[in-house]
PDB file of N, CA and C in Angstrom:
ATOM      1  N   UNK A   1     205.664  94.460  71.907  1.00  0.00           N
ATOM      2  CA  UNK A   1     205.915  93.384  70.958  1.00  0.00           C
ATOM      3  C   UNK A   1     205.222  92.118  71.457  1.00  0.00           C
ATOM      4  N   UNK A   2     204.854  91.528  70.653  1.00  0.00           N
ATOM      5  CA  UNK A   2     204.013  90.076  70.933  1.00  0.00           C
ATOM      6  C   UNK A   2     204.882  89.027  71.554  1.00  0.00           C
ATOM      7  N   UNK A   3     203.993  88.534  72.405  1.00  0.00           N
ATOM      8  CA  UNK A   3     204.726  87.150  72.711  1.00  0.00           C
ATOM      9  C   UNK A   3     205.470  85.957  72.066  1.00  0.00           C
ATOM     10  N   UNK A   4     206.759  85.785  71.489  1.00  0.00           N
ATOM     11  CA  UNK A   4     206.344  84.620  70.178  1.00  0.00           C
ATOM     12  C   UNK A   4     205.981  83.253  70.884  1.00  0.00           C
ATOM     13  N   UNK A   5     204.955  83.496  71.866  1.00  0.00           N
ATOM     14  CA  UNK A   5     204.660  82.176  71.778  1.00  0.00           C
ATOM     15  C   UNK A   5     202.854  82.255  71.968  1.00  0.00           C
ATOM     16  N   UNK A   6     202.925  83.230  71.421  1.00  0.00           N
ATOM     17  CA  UNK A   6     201.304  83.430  71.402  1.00  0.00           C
ATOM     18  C   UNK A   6     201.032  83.544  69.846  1.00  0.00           C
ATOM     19  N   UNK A   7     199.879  82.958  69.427  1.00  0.00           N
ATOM     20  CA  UNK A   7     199.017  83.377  67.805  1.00  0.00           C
ATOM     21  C   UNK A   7     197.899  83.923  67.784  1.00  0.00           C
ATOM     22  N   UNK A   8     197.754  84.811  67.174  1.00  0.00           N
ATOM     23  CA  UNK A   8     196.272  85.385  67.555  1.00  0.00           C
ATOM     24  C   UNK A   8     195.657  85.433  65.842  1.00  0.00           C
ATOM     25  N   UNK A   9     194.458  84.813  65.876  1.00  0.00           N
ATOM     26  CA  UNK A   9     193.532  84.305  65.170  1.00  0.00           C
ATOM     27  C   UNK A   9     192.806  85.440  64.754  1.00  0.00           C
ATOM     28  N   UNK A  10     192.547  86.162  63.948  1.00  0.00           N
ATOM     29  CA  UNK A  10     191.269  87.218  63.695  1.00  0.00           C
ATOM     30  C   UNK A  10     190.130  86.481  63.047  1.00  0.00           C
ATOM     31  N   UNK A  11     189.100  86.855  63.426  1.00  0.00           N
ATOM     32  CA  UNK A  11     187.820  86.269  62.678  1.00  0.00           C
ATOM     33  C   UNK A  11     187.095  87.602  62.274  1.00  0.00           C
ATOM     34  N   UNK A  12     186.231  87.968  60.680  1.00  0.00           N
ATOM     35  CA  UNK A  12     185.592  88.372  60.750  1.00  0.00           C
ATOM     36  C   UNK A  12     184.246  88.363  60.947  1.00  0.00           C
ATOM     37  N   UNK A  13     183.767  89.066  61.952  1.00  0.00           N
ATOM     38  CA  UNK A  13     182.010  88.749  62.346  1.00  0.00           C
ATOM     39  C   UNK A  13     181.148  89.000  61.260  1.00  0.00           C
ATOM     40  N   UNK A  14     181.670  89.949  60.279  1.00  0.00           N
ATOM     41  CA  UNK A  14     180.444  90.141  59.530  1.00  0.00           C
ATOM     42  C   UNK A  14     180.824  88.836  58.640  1.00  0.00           C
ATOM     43  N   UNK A  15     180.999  88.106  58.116  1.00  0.00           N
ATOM     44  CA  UNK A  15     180.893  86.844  57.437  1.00  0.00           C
ATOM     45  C   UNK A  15     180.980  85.796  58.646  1.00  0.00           C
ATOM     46  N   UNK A  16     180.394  86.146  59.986  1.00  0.00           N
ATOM     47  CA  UNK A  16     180.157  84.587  60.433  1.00  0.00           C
ATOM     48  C   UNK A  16     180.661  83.935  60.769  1.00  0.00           C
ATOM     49  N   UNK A  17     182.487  83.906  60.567  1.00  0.00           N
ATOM     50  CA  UNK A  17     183.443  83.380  60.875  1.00  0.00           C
ATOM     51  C   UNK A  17     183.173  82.321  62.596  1.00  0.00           C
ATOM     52  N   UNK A  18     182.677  83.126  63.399  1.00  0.00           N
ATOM     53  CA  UNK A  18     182.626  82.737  65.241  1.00  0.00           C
ATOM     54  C   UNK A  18     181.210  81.472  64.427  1.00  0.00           C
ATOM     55  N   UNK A  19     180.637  81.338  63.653  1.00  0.00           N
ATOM     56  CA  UNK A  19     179.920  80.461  63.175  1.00  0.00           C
ATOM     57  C   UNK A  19     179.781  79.343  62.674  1.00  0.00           C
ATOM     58  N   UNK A  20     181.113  79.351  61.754  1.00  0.00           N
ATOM     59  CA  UNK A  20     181.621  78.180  61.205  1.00  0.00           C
ATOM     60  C   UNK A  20     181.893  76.754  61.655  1.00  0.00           C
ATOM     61  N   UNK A  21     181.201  75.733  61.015  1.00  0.00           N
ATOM     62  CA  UNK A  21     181.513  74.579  61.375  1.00  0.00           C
ATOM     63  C   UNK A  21     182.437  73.941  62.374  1.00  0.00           C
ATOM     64  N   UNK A  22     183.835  74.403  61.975  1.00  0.00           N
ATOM     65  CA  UNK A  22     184.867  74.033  62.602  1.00  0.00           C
ATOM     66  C   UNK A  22     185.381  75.044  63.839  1.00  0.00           C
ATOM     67  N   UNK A  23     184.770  76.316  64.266  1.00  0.00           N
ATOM     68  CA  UNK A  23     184.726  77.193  65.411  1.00  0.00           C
ATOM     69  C   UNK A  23     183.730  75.955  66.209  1.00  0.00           C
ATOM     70  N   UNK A  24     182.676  76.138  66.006  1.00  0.00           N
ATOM     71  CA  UNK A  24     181.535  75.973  66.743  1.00  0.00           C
ATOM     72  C   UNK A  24     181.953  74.404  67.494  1.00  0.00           C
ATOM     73  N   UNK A  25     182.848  73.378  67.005  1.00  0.00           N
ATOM     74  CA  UNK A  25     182.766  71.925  66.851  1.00  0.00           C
ATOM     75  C   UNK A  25     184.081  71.945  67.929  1.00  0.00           C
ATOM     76  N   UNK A  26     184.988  72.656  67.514  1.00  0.00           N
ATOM     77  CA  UNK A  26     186.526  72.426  68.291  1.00  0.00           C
ATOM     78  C   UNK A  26     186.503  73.399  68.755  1.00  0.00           C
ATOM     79  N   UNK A  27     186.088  74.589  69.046  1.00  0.00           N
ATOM     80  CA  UNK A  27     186.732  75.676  69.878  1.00  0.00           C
ATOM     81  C   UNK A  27     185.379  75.862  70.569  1.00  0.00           C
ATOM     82  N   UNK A  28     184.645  76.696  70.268  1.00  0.00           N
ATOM     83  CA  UNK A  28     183.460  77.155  71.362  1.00  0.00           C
ATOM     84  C   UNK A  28     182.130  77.197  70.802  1.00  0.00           C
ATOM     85  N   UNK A  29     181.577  75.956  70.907  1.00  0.00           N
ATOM     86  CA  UNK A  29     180.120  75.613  70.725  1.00  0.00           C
ATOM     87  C   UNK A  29     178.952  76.249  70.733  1.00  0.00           C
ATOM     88  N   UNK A  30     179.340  77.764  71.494  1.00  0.00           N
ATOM     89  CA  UNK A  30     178.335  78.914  71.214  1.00  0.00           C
ATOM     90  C   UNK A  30     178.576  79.785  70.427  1.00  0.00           C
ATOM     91  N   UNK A  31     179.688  79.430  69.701  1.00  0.00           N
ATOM     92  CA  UNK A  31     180.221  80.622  68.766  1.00  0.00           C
ATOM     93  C   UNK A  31     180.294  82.111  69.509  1.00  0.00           C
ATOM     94  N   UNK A  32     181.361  82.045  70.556  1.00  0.00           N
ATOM     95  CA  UNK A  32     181.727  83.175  71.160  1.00  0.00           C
ATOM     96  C   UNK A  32     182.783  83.867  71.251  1.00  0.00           C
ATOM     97  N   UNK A  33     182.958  85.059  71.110  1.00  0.00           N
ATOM     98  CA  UNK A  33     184.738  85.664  70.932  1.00  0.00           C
ATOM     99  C   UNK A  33     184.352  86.923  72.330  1.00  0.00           C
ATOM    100  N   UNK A  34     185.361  87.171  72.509  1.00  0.00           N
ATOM    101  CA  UNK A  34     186.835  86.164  72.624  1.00  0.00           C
ATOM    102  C   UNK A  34     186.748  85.447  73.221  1.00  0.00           C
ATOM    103  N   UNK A  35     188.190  84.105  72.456  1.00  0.00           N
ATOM    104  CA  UNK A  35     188.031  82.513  73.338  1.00  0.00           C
ATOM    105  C   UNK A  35     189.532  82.583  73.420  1.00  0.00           C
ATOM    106  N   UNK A  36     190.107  81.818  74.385  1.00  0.00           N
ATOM    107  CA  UNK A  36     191.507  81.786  74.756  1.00  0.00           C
ATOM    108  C   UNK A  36     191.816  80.591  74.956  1.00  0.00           C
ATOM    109  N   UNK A  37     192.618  79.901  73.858  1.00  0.00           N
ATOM    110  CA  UNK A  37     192.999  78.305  73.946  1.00  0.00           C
ATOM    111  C   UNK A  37     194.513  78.116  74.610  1.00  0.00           C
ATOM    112  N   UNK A  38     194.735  77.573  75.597  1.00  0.00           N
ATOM    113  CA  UNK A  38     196.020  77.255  76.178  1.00  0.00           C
ATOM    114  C   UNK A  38     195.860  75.935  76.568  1.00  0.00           C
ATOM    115  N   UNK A  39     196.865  75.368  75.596  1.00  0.00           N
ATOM    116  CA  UNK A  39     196.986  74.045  75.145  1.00  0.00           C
ATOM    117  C   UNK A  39     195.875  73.454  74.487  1.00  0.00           C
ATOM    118  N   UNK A  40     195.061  73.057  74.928  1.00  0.00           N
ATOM    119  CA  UNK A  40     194.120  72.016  74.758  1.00  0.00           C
ATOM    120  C   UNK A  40     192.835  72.883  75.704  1.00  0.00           C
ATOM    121  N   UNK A  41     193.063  73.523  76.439  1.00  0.00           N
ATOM    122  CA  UNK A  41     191.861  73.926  77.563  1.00  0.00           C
ATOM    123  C   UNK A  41     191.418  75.203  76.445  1.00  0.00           C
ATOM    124  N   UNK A  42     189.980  74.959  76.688  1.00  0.00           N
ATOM    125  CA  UNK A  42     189.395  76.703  75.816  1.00  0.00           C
ATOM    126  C   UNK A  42     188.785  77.008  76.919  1.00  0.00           C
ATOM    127  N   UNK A  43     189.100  78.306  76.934  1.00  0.00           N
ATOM    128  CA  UNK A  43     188.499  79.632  77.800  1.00  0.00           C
ATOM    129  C   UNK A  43     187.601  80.680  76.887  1.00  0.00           C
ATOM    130  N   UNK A  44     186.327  80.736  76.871  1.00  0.00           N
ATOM    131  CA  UNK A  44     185.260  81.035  76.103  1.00  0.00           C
ATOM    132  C   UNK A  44     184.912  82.520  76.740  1.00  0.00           C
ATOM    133  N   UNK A  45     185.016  82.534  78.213  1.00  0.00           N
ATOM    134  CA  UNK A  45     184.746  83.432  78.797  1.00  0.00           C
ATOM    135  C   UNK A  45     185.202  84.548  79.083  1.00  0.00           C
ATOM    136  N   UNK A  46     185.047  85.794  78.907  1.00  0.00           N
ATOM    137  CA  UNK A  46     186.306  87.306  78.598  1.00  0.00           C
ATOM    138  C   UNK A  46     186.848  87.509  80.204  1.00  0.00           C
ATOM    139  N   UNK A  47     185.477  87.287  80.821  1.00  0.00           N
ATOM    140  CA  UNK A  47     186.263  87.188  82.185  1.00  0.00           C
ATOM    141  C   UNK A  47     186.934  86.160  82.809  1.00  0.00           C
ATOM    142  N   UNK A  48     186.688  85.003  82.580  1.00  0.00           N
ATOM    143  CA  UNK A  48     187.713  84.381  82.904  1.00  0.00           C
ATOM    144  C   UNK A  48     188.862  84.391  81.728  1.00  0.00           C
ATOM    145  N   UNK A  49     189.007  84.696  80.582  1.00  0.00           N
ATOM    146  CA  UNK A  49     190.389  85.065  80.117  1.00  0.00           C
ATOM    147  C   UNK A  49     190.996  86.040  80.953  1.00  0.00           C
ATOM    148  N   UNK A  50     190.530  87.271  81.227  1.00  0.00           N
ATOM    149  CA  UNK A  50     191.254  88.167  82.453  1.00  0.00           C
ATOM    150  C   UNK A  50     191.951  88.105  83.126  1.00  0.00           C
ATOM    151  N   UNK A  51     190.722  87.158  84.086  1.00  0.00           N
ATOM    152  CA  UNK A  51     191.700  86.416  85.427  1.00  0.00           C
ATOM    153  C   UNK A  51     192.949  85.378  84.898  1.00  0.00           C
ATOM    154  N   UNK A  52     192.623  84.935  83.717  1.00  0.00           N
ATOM    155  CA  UNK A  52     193.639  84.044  83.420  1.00  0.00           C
ATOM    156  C   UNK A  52     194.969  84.633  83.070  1.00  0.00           C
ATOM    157  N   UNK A  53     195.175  86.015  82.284  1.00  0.00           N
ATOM    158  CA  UNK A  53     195.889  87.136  82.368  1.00  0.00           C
ATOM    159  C   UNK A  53     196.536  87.266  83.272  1.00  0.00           C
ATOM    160  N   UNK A  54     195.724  87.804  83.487  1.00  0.00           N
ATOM    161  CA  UNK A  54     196.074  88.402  85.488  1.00  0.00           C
ATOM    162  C   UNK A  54     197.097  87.342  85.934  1.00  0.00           C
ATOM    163  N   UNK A  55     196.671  86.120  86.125  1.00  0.00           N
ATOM    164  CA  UNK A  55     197.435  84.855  87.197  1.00  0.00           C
ATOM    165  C   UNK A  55     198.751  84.755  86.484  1.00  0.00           C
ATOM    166  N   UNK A  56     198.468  84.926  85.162  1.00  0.00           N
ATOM    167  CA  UNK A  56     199.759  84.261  84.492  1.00  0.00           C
ATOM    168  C   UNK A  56     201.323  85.326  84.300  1.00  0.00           C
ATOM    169  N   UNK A  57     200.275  86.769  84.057  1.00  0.00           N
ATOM    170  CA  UNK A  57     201.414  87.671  84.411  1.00  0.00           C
ATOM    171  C   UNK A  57     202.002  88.037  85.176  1.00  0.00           C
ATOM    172  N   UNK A  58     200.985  88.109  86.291  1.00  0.00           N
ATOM    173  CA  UNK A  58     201.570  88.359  87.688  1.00  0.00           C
ATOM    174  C   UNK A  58     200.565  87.653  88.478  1.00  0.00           C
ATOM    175  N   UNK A  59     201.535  86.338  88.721  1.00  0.00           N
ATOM    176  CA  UNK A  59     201.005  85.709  89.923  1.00  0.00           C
ATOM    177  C   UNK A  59     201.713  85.777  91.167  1.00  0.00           C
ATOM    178  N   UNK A  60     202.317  87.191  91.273  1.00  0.00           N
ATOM    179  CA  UNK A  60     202.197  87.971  92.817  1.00  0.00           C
ATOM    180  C   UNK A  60     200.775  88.766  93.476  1.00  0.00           C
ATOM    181  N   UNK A  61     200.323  88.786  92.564  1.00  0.00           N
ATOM    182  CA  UNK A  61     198.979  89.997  92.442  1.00  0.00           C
ATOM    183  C   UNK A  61     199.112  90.916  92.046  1.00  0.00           C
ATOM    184  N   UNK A  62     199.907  91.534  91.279  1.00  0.00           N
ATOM    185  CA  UNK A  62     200.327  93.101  91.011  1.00  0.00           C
ATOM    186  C   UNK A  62     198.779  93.565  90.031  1.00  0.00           C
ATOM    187  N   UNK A  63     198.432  92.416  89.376  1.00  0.00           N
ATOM    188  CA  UNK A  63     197.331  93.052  88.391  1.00  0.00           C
ATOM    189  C   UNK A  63     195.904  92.682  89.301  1.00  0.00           C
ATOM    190  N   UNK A  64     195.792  91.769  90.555  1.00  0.00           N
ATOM    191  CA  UNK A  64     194.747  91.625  90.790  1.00  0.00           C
ATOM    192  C   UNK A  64     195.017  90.986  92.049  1.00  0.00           C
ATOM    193  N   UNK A  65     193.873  91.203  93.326  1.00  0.00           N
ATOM    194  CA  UNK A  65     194.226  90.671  94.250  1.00  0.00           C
ATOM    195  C   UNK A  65     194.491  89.027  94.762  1.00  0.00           C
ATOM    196  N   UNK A  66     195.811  88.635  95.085  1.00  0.00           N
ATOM    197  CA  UNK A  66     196.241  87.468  95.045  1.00  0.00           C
ATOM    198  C   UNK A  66     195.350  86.469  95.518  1.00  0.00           C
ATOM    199  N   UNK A  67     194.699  86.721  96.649  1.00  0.00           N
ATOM    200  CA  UNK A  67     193.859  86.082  97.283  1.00  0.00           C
ATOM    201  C   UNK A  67     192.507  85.700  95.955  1.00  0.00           C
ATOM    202  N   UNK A  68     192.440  86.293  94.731  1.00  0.00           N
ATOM    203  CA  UNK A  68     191.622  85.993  94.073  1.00  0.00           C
ATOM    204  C   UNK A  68     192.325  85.267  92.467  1.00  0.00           C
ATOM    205  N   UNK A  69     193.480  84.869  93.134  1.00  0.00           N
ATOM    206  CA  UNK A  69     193.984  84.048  92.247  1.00  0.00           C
ATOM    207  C   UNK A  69     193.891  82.924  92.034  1.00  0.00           C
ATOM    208  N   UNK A  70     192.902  81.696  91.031  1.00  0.00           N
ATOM    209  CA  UNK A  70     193.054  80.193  91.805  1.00  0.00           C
ATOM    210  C   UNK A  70     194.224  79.358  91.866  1.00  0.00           C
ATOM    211  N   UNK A  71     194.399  78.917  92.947  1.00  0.00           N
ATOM    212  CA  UNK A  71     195.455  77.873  93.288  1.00  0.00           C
ATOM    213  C   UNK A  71     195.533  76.346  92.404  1.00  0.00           C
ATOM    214  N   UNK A  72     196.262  76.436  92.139  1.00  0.00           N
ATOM    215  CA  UNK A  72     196.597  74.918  91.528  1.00  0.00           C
ATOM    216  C   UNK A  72     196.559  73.974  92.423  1.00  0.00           C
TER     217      UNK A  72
END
């Protein structure tokens, strides 16, 4: 079951959607998916969404080695 505190956005590619004015301007300027907005910060990058995964679910390391977790 979903997080309710997560929304997840679908775009379709074949109409361009990752293209649109208002993608390209406020979310990710290269028109790239997947992008991961938490709060105000966009994460454009699949691998760093991962790691961002990773830290947030288990920031013991269970999904990834701790030592490759960044520190606040």
């Amino acid at each position: 079951m979903p997080d309710p505190d997560i929304t997840l956005h679908g775009l379709r590619l074949s109409d361009h959607s990752h293209r649109a004015e208002l993608f390209l301007s406020r979310l990710n300027p290269l028109g790239q998916v997947p992008m991961l907005m938490v709060g105000e910060v966009v994460v454009p990058d699949s691998n760093a969404i991962l790691v961002d995964l990773a830290a947030c679910s288990a920031p013991d390391g269970h999904w990834m080695l701790a030592s490759l977790i960044p520190q606040e």
